[in-house]
C-alpha atoms as a PDB file:
ATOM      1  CA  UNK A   1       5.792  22.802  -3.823  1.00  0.00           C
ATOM      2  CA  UNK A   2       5.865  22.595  -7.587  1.00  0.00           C
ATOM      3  CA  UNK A   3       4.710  18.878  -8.532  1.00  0.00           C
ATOM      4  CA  UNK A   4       8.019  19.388 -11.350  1.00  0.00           C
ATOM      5  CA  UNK A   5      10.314  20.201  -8.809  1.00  0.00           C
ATOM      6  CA  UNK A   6       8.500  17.500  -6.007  1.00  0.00           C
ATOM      7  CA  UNK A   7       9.358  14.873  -8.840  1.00  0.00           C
ATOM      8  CA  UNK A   8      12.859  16.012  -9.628  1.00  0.00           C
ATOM      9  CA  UNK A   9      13.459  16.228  -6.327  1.00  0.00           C
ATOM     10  CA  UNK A  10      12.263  12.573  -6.076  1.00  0.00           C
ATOM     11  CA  UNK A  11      14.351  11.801  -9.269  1.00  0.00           C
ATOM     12  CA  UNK A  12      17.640  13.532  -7.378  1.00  0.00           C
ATOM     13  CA  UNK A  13      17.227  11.172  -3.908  1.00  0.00           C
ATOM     14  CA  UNK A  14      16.666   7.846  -6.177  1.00  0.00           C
ATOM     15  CA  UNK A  15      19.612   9.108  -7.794  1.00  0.00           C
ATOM     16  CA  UNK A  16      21.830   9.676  -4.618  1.00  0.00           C
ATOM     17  CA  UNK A  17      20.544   6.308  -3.831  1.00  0.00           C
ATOM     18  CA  UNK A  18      21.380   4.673  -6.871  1.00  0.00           C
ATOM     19  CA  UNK A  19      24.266   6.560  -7.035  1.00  0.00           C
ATOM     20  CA  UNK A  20      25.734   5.206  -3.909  1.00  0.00           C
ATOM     21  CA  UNK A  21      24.737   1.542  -5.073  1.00  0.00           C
ATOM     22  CA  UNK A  22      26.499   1.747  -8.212  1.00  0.00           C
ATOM     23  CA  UNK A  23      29.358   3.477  -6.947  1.00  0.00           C
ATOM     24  CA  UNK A  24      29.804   0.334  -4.354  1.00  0.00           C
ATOM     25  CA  UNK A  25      29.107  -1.733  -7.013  1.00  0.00           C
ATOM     26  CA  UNK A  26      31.778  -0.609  -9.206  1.00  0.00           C
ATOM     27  CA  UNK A  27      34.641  -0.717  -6.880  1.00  0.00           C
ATOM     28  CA  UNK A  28      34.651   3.164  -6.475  1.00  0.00           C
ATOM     29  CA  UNK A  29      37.896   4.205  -4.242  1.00  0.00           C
ATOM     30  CA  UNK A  30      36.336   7.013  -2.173  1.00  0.00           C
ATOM     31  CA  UNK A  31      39.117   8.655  -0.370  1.00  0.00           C
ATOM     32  CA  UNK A  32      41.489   6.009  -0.018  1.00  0.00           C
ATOM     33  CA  UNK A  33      39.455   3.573   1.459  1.00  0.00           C
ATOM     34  CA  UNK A  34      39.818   1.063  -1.353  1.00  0.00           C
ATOM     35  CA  UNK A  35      36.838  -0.866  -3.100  1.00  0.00           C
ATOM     36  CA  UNK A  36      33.621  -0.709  -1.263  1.00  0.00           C
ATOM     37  CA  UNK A  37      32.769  -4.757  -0.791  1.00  0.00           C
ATOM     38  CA  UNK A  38      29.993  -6.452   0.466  1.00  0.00           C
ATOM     39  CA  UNK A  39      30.797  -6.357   4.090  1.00  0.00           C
ATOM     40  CA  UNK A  40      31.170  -2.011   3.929  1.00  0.00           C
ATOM     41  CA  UNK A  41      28.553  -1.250   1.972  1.00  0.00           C
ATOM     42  CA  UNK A  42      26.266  -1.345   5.228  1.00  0.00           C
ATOM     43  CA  UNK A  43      28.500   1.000   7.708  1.00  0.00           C
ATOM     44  CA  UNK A  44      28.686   3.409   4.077  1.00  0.00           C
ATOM     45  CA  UNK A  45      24.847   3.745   3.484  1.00  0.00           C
ATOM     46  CA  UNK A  46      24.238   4.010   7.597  1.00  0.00           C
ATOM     47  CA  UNK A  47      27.051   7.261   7.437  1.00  0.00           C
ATOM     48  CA  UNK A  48      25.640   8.793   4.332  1.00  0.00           C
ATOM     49  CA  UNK A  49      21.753   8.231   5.510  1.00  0.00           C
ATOM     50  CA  UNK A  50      23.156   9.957   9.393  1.00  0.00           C
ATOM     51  CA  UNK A  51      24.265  12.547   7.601  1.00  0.00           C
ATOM     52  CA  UNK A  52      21.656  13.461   5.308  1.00  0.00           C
ATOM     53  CA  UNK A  53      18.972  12.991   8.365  1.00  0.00           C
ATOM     54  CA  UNK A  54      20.908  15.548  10.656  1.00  0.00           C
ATOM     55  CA  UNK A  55      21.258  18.204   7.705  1.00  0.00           C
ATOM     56  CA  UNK A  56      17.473  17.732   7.432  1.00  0.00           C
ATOM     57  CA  UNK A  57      16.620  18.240  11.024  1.00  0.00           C
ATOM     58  CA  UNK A  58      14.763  14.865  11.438  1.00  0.00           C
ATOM     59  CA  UNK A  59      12.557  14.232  14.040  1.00  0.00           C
ATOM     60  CA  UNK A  60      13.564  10.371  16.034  1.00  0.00           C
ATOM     61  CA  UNK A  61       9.958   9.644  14.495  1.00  0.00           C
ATOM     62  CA  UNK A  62      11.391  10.453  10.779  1.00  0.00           C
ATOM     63  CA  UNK A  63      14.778   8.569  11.939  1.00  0.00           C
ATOM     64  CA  UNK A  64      13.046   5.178  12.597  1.00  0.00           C
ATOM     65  CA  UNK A  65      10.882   5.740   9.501  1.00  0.00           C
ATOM     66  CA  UNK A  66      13.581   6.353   6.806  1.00  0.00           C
ATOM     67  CA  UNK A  67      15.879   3.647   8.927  1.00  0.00           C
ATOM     68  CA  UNK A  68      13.382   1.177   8.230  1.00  0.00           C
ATOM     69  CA  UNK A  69      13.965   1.669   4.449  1.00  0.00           C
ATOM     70  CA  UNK A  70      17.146   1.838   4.472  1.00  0.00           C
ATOM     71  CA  UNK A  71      17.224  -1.285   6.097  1.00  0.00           C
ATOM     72  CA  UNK A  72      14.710  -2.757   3.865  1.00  0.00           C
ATOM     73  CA  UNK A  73      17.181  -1.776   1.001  1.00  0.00           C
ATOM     74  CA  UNK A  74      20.280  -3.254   2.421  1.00  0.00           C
ATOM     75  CA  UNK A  75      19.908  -6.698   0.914  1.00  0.00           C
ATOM     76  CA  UNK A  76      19.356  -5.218  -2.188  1.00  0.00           C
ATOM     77  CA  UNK A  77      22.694  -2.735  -2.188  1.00  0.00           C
ATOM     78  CA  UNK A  78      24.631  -5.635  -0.631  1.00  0.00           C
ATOM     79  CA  UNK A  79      23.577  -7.972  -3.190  1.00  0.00           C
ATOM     80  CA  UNK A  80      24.612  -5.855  -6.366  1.00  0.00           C
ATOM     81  CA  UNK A  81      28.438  -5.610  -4.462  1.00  0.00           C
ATOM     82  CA  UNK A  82      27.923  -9.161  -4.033  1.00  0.00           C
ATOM     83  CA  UNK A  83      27.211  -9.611  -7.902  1.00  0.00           C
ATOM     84  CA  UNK A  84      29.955  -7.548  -8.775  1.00  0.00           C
ATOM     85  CA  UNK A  85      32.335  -9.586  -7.256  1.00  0.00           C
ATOM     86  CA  UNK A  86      31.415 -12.440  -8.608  1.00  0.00           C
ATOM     87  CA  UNK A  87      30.736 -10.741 -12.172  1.00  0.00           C
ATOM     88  CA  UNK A  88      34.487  -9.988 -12.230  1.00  0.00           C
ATOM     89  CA  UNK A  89      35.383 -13.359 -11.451  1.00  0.00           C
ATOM     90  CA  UNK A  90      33.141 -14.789 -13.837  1.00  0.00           C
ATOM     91  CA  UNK A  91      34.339 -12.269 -16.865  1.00  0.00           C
ATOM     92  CA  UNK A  92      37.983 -13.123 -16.256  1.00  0.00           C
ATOM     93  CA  UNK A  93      37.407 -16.586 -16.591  1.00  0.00           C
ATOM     94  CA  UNK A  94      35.462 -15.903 -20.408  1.00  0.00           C
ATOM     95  CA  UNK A  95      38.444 -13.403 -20.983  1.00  0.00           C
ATOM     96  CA  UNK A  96      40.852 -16.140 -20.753  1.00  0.00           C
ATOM     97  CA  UNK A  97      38.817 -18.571 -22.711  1.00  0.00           C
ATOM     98  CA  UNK A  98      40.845 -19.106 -26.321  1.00  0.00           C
ATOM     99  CA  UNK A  99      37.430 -18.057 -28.088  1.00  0.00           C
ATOM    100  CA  UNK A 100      35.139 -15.341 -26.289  1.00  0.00           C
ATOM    101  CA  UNK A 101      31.497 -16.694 -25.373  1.00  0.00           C
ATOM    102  CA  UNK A 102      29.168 -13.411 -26.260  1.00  0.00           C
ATOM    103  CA  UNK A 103      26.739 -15.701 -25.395  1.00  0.00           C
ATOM    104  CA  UNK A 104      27.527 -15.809 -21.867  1.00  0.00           C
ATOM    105  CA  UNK A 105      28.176 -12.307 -21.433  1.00  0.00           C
ATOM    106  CA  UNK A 106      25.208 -11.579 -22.651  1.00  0.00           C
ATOM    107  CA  UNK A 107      23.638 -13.834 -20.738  1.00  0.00           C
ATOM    108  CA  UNK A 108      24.908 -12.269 -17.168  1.00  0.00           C
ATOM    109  CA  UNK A 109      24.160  -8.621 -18.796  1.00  0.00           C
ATOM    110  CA  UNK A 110      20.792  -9.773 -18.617  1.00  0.00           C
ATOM    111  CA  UNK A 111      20.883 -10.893 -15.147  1.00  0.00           C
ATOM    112  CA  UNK A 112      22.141  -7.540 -14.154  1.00  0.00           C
ATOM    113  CA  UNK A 113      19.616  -5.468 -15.917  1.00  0.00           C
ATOM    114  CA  UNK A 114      17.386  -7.886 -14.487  1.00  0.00           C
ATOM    115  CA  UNK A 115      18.613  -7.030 -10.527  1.00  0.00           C
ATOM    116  CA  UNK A 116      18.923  -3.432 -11.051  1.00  0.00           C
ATOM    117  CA  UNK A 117      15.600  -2.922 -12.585  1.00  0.00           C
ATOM    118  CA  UNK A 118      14.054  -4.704  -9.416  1.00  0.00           C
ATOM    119  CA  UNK A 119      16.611  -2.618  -7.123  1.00  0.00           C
ATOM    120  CA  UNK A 120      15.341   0.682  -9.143  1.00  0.00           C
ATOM    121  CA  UNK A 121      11.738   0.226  -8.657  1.00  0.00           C
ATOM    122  CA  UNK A 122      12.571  -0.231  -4.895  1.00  0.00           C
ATOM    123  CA  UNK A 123      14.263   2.500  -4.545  1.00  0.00           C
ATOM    124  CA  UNK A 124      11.945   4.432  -6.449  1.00  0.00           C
ATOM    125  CA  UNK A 125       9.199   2.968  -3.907  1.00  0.00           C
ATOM    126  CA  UNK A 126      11.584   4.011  -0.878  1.00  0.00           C
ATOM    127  CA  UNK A 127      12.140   7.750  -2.242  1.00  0.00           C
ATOM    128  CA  UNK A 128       8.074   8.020  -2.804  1.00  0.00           C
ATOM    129  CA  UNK A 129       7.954   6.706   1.316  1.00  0.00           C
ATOM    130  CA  UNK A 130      10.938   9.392   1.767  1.00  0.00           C
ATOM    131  CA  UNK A 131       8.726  12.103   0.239  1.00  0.00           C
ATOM    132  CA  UNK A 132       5.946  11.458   3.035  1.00  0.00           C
ATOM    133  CA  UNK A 133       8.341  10.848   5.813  1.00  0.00           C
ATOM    134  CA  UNK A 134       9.473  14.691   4.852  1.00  0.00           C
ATOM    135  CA  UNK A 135       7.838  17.784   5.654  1.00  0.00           C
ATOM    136  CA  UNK A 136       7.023  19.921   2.840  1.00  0.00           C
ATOM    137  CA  UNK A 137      10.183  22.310   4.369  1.00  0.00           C
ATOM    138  CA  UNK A 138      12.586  19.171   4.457  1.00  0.00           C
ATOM    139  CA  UNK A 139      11.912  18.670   1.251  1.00  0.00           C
ATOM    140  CA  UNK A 140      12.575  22.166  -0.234  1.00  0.00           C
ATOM    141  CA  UNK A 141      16.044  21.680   1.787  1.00  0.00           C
ATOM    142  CA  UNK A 142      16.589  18.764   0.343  1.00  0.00           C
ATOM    143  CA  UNK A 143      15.749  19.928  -2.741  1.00  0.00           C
ATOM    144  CA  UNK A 144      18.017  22.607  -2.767  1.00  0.00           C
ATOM    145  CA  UNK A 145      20.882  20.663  -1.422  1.00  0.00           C
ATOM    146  CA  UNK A 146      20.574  18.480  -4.352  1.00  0.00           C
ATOM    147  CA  UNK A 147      20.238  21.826  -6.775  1.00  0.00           C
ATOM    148  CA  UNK A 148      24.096  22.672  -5.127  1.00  0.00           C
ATOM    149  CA  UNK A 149      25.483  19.680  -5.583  1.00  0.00           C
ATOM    150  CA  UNK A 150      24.751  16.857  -3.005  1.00  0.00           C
ATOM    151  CA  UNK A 151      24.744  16.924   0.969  1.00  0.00           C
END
């Protein structure tokens, strides 16, 4: 495969991954289900991962591999719901202040930027242990899943 493509492909699945972290972490309403919170965000990456796995043809041995990451991961997805949730709470409270503290906002702006840089780089680790778990065929399906718009 063409190493552009191999790392867009890459790119695309940190993406998806990312994608599906920030849209639990921003209270996204996916089909009427309400906010995703800390307790769903587990049962939502297991479905999504099942999914992608079976339109892949995975092997059981490529199953226990990429459920190993994702289970590695989970702290990390359940933590930036976690964060959220608290994050709301904690901007309401310097909403309602008479005088706005830009200090603290800024403050837990940092602390975000902070946890999703860590959470990037391991997802970015996971999707480069993804990318050997795959076949080079699994990979040009995925690949081309991602080119028509997602799985």
């Amino acid at each position: 495969m063409n190493p552009i493509v191999r790392a867009a492909t890459a790119a695309l699945f940190v993406a998806a991954l990312a994608g599906v972290s920030l849209l639990a972490g921003c209270g996204h309403r996916s089909r009427g289900h309400g906010p995703m919170d800390e307790s769903r965000v587990e049962e939502h990456v297991k479905k999504h991962v099942d999914r992608l796995l079976s339109k892949m043809d995975a092997t059981d041995e490529q199953r226990q591999k990429v459920y190993a990451l994702r289970d590695r991961l989970m702290p990390d997805l359940q933590a930036l719901v976690k964060a959220r949730d608290a994050d709301k709470k904690e901007f309401i409270e310097l909403w309602n202040q008479p005088t706005f503290d830009a200090a603290k906002l800024n403050a837990l702006v940092d602390q975000r930027v902070d946890q999703f840089r860590t959470t990037g780089h391991n997802l970015a680790n996971a999707t480069a242990e993804f990318h050997a778990i795959l076949t080079p065929e699994q990979r040009e399906k995925l690949a081309q899943m991602c080119r028509k718009g997602g799985w």
